[in-house]
Protein backbone atom coordinates (compact mmCIF):
# COMPACT_ATOMS: atom_id res chain seq x y z
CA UNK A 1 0.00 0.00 0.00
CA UNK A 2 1.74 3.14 -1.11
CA UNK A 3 2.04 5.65 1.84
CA UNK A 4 -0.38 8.59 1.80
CA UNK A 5 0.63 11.76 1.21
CA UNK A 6 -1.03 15.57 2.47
CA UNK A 7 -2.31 17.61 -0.39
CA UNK A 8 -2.42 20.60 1.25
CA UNK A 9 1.10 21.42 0.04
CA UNK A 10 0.07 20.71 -3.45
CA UNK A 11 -2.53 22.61 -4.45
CA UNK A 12 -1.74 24.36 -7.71
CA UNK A 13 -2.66 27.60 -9.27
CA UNK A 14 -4.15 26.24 -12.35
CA UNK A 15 -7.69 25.72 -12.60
CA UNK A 16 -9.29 23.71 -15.71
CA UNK A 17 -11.84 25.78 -17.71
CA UNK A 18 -12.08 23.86 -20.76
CA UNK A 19 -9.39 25.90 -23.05
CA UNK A 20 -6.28 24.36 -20.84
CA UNK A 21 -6.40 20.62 -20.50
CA UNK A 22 -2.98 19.89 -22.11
CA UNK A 23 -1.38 22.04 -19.40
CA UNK A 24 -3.76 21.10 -16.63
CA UNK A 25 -3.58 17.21 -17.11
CA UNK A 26 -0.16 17.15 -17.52
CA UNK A 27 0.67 19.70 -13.82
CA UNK A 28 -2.10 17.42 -12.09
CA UNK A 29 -0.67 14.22 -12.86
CA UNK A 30 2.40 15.23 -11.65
CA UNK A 31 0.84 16.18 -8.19
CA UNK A 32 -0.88 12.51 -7.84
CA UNK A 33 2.64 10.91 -8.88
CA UNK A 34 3.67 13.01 -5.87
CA UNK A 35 0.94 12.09 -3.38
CA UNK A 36 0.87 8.31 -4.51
CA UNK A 37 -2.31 8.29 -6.04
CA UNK A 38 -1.86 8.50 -9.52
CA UNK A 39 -2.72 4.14 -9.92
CA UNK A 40 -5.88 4.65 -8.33
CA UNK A 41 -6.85 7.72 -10.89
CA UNK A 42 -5.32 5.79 -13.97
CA UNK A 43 -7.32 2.71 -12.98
CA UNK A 44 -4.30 0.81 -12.54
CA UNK A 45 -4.87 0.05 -8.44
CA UNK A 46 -8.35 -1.42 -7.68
CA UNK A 47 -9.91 -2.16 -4.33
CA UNK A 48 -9.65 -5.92 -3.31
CA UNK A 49 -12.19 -5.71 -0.55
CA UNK A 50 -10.81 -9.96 -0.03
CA UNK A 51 -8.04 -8.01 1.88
CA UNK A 52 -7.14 -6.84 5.66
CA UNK A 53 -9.74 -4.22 6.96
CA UNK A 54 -6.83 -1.70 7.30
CA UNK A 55 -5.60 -1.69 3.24
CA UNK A 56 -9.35 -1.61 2.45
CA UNK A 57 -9.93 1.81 4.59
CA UNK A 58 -6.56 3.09 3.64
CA UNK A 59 -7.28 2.66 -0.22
CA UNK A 60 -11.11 4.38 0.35
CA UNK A 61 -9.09 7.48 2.11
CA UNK A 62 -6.51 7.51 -1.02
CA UNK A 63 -9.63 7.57 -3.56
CA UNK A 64 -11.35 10.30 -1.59
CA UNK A 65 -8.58 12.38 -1.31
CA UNK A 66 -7.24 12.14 -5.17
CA UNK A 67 -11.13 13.08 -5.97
CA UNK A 68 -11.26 15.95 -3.47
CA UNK A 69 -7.92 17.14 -5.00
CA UNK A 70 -9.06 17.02 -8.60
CA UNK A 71 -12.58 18.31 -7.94
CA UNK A 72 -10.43 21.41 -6.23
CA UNK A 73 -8.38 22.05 -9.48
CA UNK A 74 -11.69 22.71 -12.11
CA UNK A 75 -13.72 25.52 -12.24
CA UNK A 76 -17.34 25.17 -10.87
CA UNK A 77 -18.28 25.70 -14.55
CA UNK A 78 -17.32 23.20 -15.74
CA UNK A 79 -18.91 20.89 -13.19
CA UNK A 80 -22.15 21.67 -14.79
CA UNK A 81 -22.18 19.06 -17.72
CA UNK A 82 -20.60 16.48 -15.38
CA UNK A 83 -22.90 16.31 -12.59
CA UNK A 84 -22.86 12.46 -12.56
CA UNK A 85 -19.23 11.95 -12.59
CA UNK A 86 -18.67 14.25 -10.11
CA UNK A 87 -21.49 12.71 -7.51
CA UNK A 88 -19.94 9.24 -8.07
CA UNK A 89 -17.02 10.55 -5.72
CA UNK A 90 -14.40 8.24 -8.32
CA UNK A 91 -11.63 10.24 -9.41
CA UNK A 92 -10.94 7.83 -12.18
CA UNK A 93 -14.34 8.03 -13.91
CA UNK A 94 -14.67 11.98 -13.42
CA UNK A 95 -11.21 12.37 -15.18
CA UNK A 96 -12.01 9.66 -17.39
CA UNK A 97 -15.23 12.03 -18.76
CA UNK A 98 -12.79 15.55 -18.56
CA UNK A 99 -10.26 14.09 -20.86
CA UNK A 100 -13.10 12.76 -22.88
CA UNK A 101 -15.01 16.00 -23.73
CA UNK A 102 -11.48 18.27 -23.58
CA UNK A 103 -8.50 16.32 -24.52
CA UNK A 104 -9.07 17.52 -28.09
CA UNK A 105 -8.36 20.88 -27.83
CA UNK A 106 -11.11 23.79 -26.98
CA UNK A 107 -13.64 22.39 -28.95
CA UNK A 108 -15.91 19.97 -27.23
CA UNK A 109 -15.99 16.18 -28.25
CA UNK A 110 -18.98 15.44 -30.23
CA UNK A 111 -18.67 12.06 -29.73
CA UNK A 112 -19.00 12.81 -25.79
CA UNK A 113 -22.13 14.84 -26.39
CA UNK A 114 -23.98 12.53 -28.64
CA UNK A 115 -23.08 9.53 -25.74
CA UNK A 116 -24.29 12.48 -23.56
CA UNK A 117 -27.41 12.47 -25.74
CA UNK A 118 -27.56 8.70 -25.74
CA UNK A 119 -27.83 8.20 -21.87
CA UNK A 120 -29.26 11.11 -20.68
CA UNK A 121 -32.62 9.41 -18.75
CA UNK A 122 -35.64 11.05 -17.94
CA UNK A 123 -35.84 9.60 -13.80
CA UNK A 124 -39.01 8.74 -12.14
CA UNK A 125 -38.56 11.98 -9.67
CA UNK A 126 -37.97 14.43 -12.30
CA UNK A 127 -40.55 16.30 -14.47
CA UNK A 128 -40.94 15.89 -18.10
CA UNK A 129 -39.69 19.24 -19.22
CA UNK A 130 -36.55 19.73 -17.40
CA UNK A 131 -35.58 16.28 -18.70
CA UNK A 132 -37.01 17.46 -22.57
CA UNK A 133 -34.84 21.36 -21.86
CA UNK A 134 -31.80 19.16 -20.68
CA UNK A 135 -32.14 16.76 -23.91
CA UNK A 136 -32.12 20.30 -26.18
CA UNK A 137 -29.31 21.84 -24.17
CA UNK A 138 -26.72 18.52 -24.92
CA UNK A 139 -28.30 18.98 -28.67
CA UNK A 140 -27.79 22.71 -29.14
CA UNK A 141 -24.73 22.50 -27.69
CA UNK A 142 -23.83 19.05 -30.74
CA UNK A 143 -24.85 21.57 -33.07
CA UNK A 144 -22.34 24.80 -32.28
CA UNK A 145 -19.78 21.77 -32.40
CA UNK A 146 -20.50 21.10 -36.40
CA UNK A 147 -22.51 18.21 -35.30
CA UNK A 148 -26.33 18.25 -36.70
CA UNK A 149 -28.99 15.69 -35.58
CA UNK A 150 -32.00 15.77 -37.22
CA UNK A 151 -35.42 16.24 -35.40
CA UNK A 152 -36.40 12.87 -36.14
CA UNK A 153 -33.73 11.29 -34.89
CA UNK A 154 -34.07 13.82 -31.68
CA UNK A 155 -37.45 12.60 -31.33
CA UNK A 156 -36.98 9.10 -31.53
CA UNK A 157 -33.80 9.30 -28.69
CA UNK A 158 -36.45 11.80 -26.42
CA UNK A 159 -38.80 8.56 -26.52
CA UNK A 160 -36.53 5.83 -25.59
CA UNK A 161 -35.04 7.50 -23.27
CA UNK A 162 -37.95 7.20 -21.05
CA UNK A 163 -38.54 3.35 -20.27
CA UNK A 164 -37.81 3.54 -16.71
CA UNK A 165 -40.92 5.84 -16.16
CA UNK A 166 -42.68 5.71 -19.12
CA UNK A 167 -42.17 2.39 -21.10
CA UNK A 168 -45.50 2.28 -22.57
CA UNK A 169 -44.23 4.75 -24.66
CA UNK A 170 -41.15 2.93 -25.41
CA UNK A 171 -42.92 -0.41 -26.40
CA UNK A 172 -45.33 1.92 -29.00
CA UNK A 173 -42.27 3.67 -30.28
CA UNK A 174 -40.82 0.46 -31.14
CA UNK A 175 -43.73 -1.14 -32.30
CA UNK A 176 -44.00 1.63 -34.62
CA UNK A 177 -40.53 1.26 -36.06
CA UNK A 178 -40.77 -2.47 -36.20
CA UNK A 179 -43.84 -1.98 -38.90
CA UNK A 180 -41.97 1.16 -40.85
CA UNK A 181 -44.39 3.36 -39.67
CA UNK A 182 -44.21 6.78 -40.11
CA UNK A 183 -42.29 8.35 -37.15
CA UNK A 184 -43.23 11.33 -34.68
CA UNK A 185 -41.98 14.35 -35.06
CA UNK A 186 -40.42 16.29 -32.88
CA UNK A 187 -43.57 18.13 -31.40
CA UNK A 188 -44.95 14.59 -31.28
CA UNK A 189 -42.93 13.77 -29.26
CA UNK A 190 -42.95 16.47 -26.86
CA UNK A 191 -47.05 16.35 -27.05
CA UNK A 192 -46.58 12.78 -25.90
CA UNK A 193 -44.61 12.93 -23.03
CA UNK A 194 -46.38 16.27 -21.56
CA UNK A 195 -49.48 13.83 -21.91
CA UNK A 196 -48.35 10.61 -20.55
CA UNK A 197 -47.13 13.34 -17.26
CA UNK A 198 -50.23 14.93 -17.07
CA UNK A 199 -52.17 11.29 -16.78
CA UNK A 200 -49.92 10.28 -14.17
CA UNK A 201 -50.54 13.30 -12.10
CA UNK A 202 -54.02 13.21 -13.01
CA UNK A 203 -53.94 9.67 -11.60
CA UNK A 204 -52.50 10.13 -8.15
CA UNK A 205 -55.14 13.25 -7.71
CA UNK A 206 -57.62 10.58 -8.07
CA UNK A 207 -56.12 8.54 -6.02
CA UNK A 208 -55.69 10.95 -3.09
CA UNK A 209 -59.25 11.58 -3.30
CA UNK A 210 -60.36 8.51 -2.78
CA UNK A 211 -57.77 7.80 0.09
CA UNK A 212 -59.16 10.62 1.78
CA UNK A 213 -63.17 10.19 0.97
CA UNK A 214 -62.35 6.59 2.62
CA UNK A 215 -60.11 7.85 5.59
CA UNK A 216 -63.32 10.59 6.17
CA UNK A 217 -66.34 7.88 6.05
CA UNK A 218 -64.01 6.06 8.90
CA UNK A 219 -64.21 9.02 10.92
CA UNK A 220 -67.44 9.53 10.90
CA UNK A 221 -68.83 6.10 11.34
CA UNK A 222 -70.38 5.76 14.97
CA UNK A 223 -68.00 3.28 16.87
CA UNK A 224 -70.69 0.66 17.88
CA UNK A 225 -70.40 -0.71 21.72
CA UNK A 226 -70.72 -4.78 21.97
CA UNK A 227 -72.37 -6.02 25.13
């Protein structure tokens, strides 16, 4: 187990903002040579929970600290289009994603966006349209980068992207394209998912309703005395 270092000495003045990774990647690595942590953010070191208690704890401390010292070296910015690599609290996967979308040069990686575009799930907590205005910010953003998609093919990734909440809409999408039928458009699209929302709110008003009207007739019924 290699000995951990304190980072406090080795915070740098460099910050990445998108327009300096070549500089930034190269002055960071150098730091987590120097700290001893640079196997675990390469991938190269994994955690072998088969051994003693103490290396297990001692190579969860050298993770957290080789994320906290990365996350303290880009700008808050830039945090915004990696909210789920940052909140896995692994270095590796969070610098994994940075060199992804910036190791090109100032430019963002299309190929990052469209897998952006690709994965980006509406979840059962989260309301149609800031799921649909995320969706349009990863594609506006494709399309500054040279990289068009066309609305139909927009559509048909804003439907699929919905099985874990809606997949009723998923099974007719793919019924759909499984008898080359004509596909939704883009407003379709949209129209549908507002609509399938709307139904399930619609459904748990109902539902409410009756939980109460039943909860209320309880209360009211006369308790009855047995002799």
């Amino acid at each position: 187990m290699a000995k951990l270092m304190a980072t406090t000495s080795y915070r740098l003045d460099i910050k990445l903002t998108g327009e300096n990774y070549d500089e930034w990647s190269k002055r960071l690595m150098t730091v987590f040579i120097a700290i001893g942590v640079n196997d675990i953010v390469l991938g190269r070191e994994h955690l072998d929970e088969r051994r003693r208690d103490k290396w297990v704890n001692c190579w969860e401390v050298r993770r957290k600290k080789a994320h906290n010292h990365l996350v303290q070296h880009v700008e808050w910015s830039v945090f915004q289009g990696f909210r789920y690599e940052l909140h896995t609290g692994n270095p590796r996967v969070l610098l994994d994603a940075l060199r992804e979308r910036y190791s090109e040069g100032n430019d963002l990686n299309p190929v990052y966006l469209e897998r952006q575009l690709l994965t980006r799930c509406l979840s059962p907590s989260e309301r149609v349209r800031k799921y649909i205005d995320d969706m349009m910010g990863i594609r506006r953003v494709l399309s500054e980068n040279r990289e068009c998609m066309t609305d139909e093919k927009f559509a048909s990734i804003l439907l699929l992207n919905v099985s874990d909440v809606y997949p009723e809409i998923v099974r007719e999408h793919n019924e759909r394209a499984r008898f080359n039928r004509e596909r939704p458009s883009l407003r379709d699209a949209i129209r549908r998912l507002e609509t399938a929302e709307v139904m399930v709110i619609d459904q748990e008003v109902v539902k409410d309703v009756l939980i109460k009207d039943v909860a209320d007739k309880d209360v009211a019924r006369p308790w009855r005395s047995w002799t």
